[in-house]
Protein backbone atom coordinates (compact mmCIF):
# COMPACT_ATOMS: atom_id res chain seq x y z
CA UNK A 1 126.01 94.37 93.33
CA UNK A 2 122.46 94.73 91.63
CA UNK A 3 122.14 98.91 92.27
CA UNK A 4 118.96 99.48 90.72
CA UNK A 5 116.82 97.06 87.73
CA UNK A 6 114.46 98.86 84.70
CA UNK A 7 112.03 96.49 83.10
CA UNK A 8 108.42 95.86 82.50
CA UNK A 9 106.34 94.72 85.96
CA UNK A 10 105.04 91.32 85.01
CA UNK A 11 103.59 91.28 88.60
CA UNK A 12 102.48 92.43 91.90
CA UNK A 13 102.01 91.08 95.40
CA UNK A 14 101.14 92.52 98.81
CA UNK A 15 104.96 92.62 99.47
CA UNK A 16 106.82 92.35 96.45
CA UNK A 17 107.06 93.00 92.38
CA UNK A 18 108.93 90.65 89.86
CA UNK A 19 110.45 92.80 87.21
CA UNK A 20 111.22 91.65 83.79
CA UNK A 21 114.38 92.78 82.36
CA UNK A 22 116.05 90.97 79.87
CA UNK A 23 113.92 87.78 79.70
CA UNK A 24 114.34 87.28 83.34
CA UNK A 25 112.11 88.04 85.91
CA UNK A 26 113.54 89.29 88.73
CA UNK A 27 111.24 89.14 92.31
CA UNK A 28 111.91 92.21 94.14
CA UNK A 29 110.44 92.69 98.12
CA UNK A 30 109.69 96.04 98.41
CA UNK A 31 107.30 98.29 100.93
CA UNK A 32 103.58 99.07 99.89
CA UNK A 33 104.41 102.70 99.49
CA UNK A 34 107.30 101.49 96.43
CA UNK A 35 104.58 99.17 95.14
CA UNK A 36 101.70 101.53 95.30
CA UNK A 37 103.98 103.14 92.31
CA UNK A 38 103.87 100.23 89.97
CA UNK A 39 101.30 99.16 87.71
CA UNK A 40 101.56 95.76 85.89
CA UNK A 41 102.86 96.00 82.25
CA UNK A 42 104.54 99.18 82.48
CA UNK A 43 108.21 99.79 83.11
CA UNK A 44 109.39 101.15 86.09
CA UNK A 45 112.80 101.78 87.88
CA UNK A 46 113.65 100.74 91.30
CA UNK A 47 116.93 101.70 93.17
CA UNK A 48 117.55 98.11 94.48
CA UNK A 49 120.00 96.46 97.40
CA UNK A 50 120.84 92.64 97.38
CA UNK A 51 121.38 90.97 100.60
CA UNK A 52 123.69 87.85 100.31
CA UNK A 53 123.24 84.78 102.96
CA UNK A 54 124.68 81.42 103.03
CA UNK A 55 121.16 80.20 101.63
CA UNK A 56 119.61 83.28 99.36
CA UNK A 57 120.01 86.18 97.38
CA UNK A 58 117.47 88.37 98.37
CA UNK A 59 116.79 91.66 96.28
CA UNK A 60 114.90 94.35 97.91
CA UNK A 61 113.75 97.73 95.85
CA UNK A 62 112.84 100.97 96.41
CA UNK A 63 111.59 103.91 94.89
CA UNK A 64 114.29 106.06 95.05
CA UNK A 65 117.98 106.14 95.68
CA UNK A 66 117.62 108.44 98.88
CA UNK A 67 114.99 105.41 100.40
CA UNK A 68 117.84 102.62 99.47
CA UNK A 69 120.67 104.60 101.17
CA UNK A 70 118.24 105.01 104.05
CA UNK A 71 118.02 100.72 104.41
CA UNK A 72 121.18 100.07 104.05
CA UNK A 73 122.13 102.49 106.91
CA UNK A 74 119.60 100.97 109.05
CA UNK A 75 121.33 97.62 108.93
CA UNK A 76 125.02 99.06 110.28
CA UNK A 77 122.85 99.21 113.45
CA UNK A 78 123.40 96.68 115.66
CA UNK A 79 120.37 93.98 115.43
CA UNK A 80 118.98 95.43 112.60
CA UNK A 81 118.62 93.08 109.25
CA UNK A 82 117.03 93.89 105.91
CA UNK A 83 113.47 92.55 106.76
CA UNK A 84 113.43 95.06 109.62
CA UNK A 85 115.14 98.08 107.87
CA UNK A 86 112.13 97.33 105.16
CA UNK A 87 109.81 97.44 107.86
CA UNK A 88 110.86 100.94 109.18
CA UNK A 89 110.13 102.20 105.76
CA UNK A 90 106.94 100.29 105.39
CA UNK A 91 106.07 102.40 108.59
CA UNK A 92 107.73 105.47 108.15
CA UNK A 93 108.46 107.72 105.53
CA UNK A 94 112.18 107.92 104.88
CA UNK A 95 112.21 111.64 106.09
CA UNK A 96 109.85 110.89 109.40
CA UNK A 97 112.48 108.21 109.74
CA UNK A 98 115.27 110.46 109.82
CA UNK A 99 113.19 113.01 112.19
CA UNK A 100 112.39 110.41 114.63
CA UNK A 101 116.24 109.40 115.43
CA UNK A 102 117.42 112.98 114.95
CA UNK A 103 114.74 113.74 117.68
CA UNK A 104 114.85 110.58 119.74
CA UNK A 105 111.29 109.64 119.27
CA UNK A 106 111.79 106.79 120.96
CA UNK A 107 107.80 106.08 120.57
CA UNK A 108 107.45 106.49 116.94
CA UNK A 109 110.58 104.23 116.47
CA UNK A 110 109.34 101.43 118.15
CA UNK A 111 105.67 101.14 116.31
CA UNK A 112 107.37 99.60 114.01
CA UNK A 113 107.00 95.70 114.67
CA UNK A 114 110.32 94.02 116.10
CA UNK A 115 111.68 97.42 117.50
CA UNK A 116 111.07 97.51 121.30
CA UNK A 117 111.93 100.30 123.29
CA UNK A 118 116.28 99.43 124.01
CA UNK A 119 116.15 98.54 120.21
CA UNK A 120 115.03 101.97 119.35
CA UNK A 121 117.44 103.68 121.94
CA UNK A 122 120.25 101.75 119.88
CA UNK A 123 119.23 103.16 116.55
CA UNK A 124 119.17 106.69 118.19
CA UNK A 125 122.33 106.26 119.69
CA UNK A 126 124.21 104.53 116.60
CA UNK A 127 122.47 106.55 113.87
CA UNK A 128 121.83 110.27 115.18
CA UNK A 129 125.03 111.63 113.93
CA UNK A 130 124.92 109.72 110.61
CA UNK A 131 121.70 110.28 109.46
CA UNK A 132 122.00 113.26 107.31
CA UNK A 133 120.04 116.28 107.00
CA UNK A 134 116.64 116.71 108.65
CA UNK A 135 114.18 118.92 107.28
CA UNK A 136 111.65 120.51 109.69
CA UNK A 137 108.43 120.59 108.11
CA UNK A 138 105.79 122.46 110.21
CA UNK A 139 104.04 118.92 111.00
CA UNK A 140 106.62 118.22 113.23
CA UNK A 141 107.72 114.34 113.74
CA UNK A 142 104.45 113.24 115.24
CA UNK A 143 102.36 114.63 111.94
CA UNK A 144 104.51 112.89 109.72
CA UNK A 145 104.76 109.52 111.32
CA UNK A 146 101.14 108.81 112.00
CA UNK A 147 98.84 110.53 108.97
CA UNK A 148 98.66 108.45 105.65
CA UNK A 149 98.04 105.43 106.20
CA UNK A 150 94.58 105.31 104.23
CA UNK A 151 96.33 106.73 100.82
CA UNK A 152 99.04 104.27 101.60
CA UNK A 153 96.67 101.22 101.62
CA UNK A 154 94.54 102.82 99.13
CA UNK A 155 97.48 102.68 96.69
CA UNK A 156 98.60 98.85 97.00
CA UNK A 157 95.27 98.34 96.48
CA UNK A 158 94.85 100.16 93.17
CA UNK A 159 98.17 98.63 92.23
CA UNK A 160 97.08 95.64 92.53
CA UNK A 161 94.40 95.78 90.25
CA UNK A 162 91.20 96.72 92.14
CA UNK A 163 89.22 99.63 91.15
CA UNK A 164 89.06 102.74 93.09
CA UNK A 165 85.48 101.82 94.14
CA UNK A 166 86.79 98.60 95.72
CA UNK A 167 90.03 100.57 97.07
CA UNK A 168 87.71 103.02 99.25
CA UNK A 169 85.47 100.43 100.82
CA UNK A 170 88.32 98.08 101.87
CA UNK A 171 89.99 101.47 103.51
CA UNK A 172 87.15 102.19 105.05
CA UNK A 173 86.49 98.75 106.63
CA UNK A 174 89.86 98.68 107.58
CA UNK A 175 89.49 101.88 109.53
CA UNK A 176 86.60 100.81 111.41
CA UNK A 177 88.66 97.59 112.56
CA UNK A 178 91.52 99.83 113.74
CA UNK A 179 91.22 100.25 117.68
CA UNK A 180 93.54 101.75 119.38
CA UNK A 181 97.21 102.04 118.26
CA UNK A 182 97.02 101.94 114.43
CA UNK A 183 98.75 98.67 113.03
CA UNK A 184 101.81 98.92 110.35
CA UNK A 185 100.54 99.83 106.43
CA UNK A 186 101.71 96.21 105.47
CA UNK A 187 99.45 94.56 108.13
CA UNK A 188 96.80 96.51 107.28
CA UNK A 189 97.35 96.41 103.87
CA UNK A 190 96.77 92.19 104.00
CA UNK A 191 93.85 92.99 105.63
CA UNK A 192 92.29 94.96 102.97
CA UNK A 193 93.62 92.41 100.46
CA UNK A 194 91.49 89.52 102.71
CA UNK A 195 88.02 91.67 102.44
CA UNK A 196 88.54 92.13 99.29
CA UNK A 197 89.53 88.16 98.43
CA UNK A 198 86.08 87.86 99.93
CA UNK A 199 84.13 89.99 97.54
CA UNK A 200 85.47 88.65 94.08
């Protein structure tokens, strides 16, 4: 088991890092919030899981140790793999995440894309009593799950190389495109990535 890598980032992508350590360059999928922490060419830590299948090795990082603990508890759900345990924390803080199935927030569970509404009810059901400790910030569930998502984009934007110029115009197209129910950070994280492809 591969518990966490150190190493210099050689590169970054809209959904994952490679990480050289040792000569070898190890491609990590990780969330936009973890990658909005790296910058190419300097070292960086990241608590990581590997998911073993029949046909891949698959490892998957995070920023802390508290955020990998949180993923791989997702997944004793029923129905719930890694790429869907990554996308409730691509979502989600790990803390709103623990809120929402403490609280049964059945409706901030299931923006998250692939969680309908029984899928959700699972996770409250299987998870409430093994989440941990919930902290009860004045925000309340609903604060914490839905503000962000600019800084969020913002970030994998910087990260991956554009300036801070660039960052705040792509946000703020973005933002005029969102109607309605705000999409997930990732999706609107490609989005930014596409007006941006445009421009250089």
């Amino acid at each position: 088991m591969i518990a966490s890598v150190r190493g210099t980032v050689a590169a970054i992508a809209a959904d994952s890092a490679v990480i050289e350590v040792g000569g070898v360059g190890l491609a990590v999928q990780c969330a936009p919030g973890t990658l909005a922490g790296l910058r190419t060419g300097a070292e960086a830590r990241l608590a990581t899981s590997l998911v073993v299948r029949e046909d891949s090795l698959t490892l998957y990082g995070f920023a802390d140790d508290d955020e990998k603990h949180l993923f791989e508890l997702l997944q004793t759900a029923s129905g719930v793999g890694p790429r869907l345990a990554q996308a409730v924390l691509a979502v989600h803080q790990p803390e709103a995440v623990r809120r929402a199935i403490s609280a049964g927030d059945i409706a901030a569970l299931t923006r998250v894309p692939g969680i309908g509404k029984k899928g959700a009810e699972r996770l409250v059901l299987e998870l409430r009593d093994r989440i941990g400790a919930v902290s009860t910030g004045a925000d309340g569930v609903a604060g914490a799950l839905t503000g962000g998502w600019q800084d969020q984009v913002r970030q994998g934007i910087l990260a991956l190389g554009w300036s801070a110029q660039q960052a705040d115009q792509a946000v703020a197209a973005v933002a005029e495109s969102v109607d309605g129910e705000t999409p997930p950070v990732p999706v609107l994280l490609r989005q930014a990535i596409r007006l941006l492809g445009r421009t250089r």
